[in-house]
Protein backbone atom coordinates (compact mmCIF):
# COMPACT_ATOMS: atom_id res chain seq x y z
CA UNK A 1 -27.01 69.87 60.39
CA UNK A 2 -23.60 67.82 59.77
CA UNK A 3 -21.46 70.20 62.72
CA UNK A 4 -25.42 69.71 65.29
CA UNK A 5 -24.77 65.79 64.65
CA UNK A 6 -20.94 66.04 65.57
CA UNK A 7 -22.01 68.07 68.43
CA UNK A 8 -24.05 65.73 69.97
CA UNK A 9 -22.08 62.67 69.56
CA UNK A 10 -19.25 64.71 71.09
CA UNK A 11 -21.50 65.31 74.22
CA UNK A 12 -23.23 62.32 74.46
CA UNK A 13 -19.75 60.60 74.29
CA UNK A 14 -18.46 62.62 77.11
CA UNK A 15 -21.77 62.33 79.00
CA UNK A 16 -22.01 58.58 78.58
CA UNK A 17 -18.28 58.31 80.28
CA UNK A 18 -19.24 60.59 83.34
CA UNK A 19 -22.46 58.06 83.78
CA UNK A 20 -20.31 54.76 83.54
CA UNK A 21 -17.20 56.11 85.09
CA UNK A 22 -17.59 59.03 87.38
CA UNK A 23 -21.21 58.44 88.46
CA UNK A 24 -21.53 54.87 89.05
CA UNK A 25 -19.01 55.53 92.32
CA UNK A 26 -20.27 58.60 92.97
CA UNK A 27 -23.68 57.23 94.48
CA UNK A 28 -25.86 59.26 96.88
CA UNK A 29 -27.38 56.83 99.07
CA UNK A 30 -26.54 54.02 96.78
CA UNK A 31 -28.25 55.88 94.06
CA UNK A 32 -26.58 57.73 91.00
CA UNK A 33 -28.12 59.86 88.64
CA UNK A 34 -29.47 59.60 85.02
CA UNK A 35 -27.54 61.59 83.02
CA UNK A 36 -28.22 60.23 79.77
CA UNK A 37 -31.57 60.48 80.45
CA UNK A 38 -31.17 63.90 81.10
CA UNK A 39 -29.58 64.35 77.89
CA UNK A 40 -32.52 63.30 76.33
CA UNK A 41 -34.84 65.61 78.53
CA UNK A 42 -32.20 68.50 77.25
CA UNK A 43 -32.23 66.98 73.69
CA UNK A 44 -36.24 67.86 73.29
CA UNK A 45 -35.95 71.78 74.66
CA UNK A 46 -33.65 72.60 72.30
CA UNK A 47 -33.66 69.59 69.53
CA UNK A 48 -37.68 70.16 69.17
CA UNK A 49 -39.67 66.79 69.33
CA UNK A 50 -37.82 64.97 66.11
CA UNK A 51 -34.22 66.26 67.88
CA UNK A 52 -35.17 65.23 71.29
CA UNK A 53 -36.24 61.80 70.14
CA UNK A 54 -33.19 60.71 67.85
CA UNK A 55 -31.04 61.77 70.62
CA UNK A 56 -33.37 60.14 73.29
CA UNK A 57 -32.74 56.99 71.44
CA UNK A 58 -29.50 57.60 70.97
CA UNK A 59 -28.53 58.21 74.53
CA UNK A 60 -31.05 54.94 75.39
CA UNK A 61 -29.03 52.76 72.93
CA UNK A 62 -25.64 53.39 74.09
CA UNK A 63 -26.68 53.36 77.49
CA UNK A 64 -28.17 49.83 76.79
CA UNK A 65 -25.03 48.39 75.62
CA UNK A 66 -23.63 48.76 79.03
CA UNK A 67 -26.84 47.55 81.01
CA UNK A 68 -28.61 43.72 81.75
CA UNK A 69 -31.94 44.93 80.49
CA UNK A 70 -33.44 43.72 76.95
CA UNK A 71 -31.53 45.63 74.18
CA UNK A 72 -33.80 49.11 73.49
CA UNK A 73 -35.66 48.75 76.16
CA UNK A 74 -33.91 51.85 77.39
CA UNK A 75 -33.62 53.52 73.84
CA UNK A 76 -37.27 53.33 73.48
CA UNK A 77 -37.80 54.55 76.96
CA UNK A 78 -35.23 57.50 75.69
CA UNK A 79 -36.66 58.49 72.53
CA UNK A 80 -40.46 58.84 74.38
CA UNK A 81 -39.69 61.42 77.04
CA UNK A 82 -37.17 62.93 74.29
CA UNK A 83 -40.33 63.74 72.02
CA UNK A 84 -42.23 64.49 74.55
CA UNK A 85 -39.69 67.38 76.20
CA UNK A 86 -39.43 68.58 72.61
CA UNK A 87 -43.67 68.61 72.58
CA UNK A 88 -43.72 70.42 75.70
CA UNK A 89 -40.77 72.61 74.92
CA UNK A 90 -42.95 74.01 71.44
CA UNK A 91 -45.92 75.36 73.91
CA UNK A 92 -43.61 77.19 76.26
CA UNK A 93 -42.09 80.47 75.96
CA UNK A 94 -38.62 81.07 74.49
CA UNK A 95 -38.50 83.36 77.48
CA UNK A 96 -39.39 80.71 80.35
CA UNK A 97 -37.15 81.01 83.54
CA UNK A 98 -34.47 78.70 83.70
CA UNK A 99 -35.74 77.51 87.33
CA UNK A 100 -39.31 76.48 85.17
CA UNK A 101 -37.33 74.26 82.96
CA UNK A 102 -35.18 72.60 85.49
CA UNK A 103 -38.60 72.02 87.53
CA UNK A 104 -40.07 70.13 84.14
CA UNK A 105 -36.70 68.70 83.50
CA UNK A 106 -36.31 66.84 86.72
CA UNK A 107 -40.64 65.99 86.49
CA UNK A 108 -39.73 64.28 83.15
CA UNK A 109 -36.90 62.43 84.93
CA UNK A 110 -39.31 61.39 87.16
CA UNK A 111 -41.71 60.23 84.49
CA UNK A 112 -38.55 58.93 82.79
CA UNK A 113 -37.81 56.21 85.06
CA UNK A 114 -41.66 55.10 86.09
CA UNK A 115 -42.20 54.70 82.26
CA UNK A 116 -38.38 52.72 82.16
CA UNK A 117 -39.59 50.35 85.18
CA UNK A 118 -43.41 50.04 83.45
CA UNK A 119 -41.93 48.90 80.27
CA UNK A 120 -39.56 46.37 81.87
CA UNK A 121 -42.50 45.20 83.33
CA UNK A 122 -44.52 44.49 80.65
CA UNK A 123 -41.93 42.39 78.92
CA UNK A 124 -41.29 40.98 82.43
CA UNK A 125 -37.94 41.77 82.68
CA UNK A 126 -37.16 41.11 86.73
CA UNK A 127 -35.65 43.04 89.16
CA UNK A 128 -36.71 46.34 87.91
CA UNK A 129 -39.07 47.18 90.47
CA UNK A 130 -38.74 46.40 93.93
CA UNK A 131 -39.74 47.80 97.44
CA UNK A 132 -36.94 50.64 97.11
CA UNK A 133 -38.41 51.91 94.13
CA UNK A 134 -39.91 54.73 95.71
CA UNK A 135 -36.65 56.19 96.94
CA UNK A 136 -34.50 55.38 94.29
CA UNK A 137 -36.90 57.30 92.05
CA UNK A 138 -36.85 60.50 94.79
CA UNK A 139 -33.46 60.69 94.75
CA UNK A 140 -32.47 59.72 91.72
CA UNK A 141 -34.64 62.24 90.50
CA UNK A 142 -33.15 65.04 92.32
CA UNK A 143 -29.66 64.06 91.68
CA UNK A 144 -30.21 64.36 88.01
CA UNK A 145 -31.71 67.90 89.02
CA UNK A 146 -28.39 68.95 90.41
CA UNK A 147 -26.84 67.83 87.04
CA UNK A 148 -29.48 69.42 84.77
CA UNK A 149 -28.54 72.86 84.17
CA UNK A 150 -24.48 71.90 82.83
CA UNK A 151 -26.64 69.51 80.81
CA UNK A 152 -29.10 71.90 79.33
CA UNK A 153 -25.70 74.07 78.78
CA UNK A 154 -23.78 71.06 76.61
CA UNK A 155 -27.13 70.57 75.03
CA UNK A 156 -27.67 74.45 73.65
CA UNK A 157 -24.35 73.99 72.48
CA UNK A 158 -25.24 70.55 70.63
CA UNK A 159 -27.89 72.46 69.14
CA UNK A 160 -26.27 75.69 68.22
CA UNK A 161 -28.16 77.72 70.29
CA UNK A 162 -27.89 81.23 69.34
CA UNK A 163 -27.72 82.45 72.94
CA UNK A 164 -27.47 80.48 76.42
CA UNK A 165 -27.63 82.58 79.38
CA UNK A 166 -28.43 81.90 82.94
CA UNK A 167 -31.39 83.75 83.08
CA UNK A 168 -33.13 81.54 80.61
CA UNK A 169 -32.36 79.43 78.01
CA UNK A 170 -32.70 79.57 73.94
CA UNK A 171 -33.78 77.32 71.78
C-alpha cells in the first residue's frame, strides 16, 4: 500500500511536469492535452473506484494550484470520472483489448471536460465555455488519446500490476 502511494506520487509528479512544461508549448491547434486527467481515467482501471478517485483528486488538486479556476473545482471534477473509470473498469473483463480501453479512456476524457466546463458553470466561473468549445473538446480529446496508452503503462506500474502487456492490460 505504502510502495502503490510512492508510486503514484512519483508519476503524477512526473506527469504534472510534462502537462505544465512540455505540453503547454506543445499545442495542436492551440490545444494541449489533459494528461492529468488522463491519469485519473488510468487511476480507476487499475486503482478500482476508491483508487481512481483519490488519485482523480489528487491529480485535480495539483493541477488546480497551477490554474485561474476556483480551488477543487478541478479536483472534484478529477475524483468523479476517477470513480467512475474504476466503476466501469469492475464490469469489464480483465481480458478486454487494449484498443476497448483506450476507446473508453479517451470517451471519459470527453465526458471529463463537459462535466469540468458544467461545473464551472454552475458556480459561474467565466470564460470556461465559449464558441470554441466544441473543437477544443474534439481535439483535446484525441490528443489525450495519443497519450493514453504510456499513461495506462505508468499507471499499471503505480498500481503494481502483476502483468502489463500490449495486448491488454491487467488490473
Amino acid at each position: 500500500m505504502v510502495v502503490a502511494a510512492i508510486r503514484n506520487c512519483v508519476v503524477l509528479l512526473l506527469l504534472l511536469l510534462l502537462q505544465l512544461e512540455l505540453f503547454s508549448s506543445l499545442r495542436f491547434f492551440g490545444v494541449m492535452p489533459e494528461v492529468m486527467l488522463a491519469a485519473a481515467i488510468a487511476a480507476g482501471w487499475y486503482g478500482g473506484p476508491s483508487g481512481g478517485a483519490i488519485v482523480g483528486f489528487s491529480c485535480g488538486l495539483f493541477y488546480d494550484f497551477y490554474l485561474a479556476t476556483p480551488l477543487g473545482l478541478t479536483a472534484l471534477t478529477y475524483a468523479i470520472i476517477g470513480y467512475l473509470l474504476g466503476q466501469i473498469s469492475a464490469f469489464l473483463s480483465d481480458e478486454a483489448e487494449w484498443i476497448v480501453r483506450i476507446t473508453i479512456s479517451v470517451a471519459a476524457v470527453t465526458i471529463g471536460l463537459v462535466l469540468f466546463v458544467t461545473f464551472g458553470e454552475l458556480i459561474a466561473e467565466p470564460n470556461l465555455y465559449n464558441r470554441n468549445f466544441g473543437k477544443i473538446l474534439v481535439i483535446a480529446s484525441l490528443y489525450t488519446g495519443f497519450l493514453m496508452v504510456p499513461i495506462h503503462f505508468m499507471m499499471a506500474w503505480a498500481f503494481g500490476a502483476s502483468r502489463v502487456n500490449p495486448a491488454g492490460f491487467d488490473r
